[in-house]
N, C-alpha and C. Protein backbone atom coordinates (compact mmCIF):
# COMPACT_ATOMS: atom_id res chain seq x y z
N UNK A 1 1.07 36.98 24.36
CA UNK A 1 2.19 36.18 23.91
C UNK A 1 2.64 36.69 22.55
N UNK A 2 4.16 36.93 22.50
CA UNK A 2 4.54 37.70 21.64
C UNK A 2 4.50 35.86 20.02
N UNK A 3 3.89 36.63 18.82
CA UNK A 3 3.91 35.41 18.07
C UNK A 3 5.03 35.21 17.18
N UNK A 4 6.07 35.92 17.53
CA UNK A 4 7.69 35.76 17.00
C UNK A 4 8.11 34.57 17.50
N UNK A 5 7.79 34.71 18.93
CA UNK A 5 8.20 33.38 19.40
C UNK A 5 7.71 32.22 19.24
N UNK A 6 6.56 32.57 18.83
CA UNK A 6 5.73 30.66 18.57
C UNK A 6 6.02 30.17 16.69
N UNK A 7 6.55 31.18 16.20
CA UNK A 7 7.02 30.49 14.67
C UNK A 7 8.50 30.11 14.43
N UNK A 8 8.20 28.92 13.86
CA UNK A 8 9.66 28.34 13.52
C UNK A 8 9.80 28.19 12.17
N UNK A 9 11.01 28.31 11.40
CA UNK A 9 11.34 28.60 10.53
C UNK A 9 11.53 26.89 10.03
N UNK A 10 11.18 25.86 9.37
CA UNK A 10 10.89 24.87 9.30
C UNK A 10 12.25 24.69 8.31
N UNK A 11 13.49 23.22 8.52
CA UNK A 11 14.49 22.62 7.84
C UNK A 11 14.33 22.88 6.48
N UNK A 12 15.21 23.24 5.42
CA UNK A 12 14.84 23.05 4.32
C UNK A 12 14.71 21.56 3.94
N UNK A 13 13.89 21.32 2.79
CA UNK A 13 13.82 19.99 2.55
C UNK A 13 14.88 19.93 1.47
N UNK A 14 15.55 20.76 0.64
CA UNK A 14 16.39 20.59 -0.65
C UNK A 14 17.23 19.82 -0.38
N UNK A 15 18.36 20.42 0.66
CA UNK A 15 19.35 19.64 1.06
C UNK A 15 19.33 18.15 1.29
N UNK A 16 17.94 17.86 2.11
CA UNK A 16 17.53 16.23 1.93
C UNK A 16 17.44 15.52 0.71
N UNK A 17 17.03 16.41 -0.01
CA UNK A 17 16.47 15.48 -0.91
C UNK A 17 17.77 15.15 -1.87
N UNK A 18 18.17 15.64 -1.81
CA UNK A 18 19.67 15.89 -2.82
C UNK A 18 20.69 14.22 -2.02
N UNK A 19 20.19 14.16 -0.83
CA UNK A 19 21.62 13.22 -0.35
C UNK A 19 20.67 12.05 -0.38
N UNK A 20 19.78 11.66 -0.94
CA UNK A 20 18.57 10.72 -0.34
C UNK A 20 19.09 9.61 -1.37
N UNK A 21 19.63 8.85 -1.01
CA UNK A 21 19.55 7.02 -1.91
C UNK A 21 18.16 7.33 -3.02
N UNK A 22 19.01 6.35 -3.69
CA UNK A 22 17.66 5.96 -4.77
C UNK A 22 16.67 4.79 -3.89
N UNK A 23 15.79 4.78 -4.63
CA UNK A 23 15.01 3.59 -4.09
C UNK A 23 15.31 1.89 -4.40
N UNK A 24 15.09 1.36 -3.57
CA UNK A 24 15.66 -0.69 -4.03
C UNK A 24 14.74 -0.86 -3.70
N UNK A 25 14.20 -2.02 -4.99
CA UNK A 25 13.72 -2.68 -5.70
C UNK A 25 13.80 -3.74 -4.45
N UNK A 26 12.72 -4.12 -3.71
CA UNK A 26 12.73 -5.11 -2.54
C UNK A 26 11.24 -6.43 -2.82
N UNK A 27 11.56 -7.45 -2.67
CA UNK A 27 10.90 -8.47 -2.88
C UNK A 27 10.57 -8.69 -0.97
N UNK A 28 8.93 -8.62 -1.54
CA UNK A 28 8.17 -8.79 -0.25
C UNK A 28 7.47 -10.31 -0.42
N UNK A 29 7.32 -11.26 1.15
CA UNK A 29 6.48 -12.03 0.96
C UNK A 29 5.99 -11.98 2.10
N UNK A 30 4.54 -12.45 1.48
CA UNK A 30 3.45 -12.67 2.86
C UNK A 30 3.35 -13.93 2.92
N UNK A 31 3.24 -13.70 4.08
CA UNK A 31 2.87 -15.60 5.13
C UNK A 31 1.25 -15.12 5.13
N UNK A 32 0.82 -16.85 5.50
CA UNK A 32 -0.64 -16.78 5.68
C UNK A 32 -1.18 -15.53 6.87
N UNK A 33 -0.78 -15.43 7.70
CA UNK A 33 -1.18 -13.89 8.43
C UNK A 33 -1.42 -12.74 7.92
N UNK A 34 -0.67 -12.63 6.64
CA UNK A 34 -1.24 -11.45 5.94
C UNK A 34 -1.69 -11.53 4.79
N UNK A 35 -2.38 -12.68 4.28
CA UNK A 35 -3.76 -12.69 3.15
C UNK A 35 -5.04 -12.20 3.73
N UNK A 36 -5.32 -11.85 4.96
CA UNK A 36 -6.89 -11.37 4.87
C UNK A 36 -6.76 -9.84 4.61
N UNK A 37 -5.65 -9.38 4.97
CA UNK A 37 -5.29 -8.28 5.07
C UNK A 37 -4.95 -7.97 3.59
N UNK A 38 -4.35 -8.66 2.61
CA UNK A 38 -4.00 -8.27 1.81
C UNK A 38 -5.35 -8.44 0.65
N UNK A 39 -5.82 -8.70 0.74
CA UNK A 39 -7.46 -9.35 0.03
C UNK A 39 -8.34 -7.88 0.16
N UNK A 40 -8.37 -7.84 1.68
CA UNK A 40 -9.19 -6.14 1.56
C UNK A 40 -8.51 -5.47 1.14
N UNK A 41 -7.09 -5.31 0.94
CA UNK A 41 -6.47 -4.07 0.45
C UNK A 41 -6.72 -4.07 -0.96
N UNK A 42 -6.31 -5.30 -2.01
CA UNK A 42 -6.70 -5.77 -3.30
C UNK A 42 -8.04 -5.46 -3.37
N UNK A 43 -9.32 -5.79 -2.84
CA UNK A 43 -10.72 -5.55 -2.81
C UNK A 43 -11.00 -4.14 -2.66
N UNK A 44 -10.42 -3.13 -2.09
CA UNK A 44 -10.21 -1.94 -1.82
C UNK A 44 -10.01 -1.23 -3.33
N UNK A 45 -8.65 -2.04 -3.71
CA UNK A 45 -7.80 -1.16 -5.02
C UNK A 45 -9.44 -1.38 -5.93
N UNK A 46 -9.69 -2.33 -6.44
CA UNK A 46 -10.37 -2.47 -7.67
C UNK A 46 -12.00 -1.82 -7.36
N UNK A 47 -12.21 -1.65 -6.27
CA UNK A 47 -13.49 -1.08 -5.64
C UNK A 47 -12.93 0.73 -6.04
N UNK A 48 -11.78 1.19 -6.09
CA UNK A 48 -11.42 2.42 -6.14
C UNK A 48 -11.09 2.57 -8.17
N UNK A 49 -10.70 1.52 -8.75
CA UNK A 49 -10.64 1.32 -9.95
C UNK A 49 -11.89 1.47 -10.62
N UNK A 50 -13.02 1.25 -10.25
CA UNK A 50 -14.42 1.18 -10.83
C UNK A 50 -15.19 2.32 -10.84
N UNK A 51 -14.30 3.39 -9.66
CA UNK A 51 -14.91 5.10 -9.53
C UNK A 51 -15.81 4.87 -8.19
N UNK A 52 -15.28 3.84 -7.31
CA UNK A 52 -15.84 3.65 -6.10
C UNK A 52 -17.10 3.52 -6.53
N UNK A 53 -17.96 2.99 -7.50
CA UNK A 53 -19.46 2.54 -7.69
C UNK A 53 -19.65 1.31 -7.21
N UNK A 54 -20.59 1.56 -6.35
CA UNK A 54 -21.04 0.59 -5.11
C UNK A 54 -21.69 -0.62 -5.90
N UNK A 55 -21.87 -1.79 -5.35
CA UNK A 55 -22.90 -2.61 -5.68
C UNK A 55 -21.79 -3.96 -6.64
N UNK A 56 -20.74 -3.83 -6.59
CA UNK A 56 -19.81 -4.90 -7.09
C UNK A 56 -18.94 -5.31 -5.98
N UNK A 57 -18.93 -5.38 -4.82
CA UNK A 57 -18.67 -5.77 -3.33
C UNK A 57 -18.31 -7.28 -3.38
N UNK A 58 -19.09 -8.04 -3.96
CA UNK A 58 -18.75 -9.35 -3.95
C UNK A 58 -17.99 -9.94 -4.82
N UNK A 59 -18.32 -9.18 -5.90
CA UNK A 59 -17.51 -9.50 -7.26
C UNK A 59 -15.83 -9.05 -6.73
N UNK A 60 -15.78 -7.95 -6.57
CA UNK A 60 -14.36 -7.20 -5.89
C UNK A 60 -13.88 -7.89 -5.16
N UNK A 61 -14.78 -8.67 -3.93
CA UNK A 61 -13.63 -9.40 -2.86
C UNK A 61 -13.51 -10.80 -3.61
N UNK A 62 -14.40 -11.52 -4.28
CA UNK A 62 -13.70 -12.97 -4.78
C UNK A 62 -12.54 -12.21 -5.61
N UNK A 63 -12.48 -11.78 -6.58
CA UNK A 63 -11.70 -10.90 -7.29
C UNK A 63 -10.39 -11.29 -7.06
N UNK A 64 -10.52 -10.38 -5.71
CA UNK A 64 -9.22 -10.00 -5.08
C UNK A 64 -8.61 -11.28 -4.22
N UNK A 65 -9.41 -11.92 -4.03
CA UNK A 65 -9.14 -13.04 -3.12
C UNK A 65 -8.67 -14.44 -4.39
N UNK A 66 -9.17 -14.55 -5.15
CA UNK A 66 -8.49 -14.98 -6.09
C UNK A 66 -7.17 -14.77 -6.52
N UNK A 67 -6.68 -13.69 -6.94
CA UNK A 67 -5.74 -12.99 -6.66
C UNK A 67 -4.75 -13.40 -6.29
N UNK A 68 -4.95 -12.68 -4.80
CA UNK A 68 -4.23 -12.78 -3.46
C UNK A 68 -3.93 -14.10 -3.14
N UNK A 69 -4.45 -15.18 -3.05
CA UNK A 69 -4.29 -16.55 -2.92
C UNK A 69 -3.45 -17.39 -4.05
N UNK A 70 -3.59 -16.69 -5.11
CA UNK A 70 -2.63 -17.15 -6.34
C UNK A 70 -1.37 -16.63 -6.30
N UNK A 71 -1.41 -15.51 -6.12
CA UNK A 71 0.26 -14.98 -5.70
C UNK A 71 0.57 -15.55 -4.66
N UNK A 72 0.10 -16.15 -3.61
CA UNK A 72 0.57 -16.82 -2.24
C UNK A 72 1.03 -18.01 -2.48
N UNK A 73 0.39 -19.05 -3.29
CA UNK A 73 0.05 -20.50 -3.64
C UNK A 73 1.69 -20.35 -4.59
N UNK A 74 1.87 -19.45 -5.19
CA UNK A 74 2.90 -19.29 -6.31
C UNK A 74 4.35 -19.17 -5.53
N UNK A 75 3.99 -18.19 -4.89
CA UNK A 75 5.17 -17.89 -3.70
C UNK A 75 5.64 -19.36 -3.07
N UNK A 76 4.27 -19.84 -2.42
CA UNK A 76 4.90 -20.71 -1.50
C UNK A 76 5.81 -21.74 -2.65
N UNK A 77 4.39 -22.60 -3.80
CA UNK A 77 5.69 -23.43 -4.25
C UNK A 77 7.23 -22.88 -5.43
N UNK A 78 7.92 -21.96 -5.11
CA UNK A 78 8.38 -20.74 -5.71
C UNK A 78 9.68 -21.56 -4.90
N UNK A 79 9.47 -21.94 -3.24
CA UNK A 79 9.86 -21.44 -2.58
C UNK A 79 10.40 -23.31 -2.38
C-alpha cells in the first residue's frame, strides 16, 4: 500500500481561530442531581491542590462538601 495515500494533510487551525467568538461569561446552576457529582469533583480539585498527598481523604470530601452545599443552599435562596 502506497503511504501517499494514507496521509492527509490536516485543516489549518489559523483560519479558525481567527473567526472564533470570544468566550461568555455563563452562569451555571446545579439542581440537587448534581451535588454528589460536584463534591467529588471539588474533593478531587483540593486532593490535586495538596500535590495529590494521600491520607487527607476525609478532610477533602467534608471540605468540599461543605462547599458545594453552601453554594447550593445560596443559589437556591438567591433564587
Amino acid at each position: 500500500m502506497d503511504t501517499a495515500k494514507r496521509t492527509r494533510k490536516r485543516p489549518s487551525t489559523k483560519a479558525a481561530a481567527n473567526t472564533a467568538t470570544p468566550p461568555v461569561a455563563v452562569e451555571v446552576s446545579i439542581g440537587p442531581a448534581d451535588i454528589p457529582a460536584s463534591i467529588r469533583y471539588r474533593a478531587y480539585e483540593l486532593f490535586e491542590q495538596r500535590d495529590c498527598e494521600h491520607g487527607h481523604d476525609l478532610e477533602d470530601w467534608l471540605c468540599a462538601e461543605s462547599e458545594v452545599l453552601a453554594q447550593f443552599s445560596a443559589a437556591a435562596t438567591a433564587k
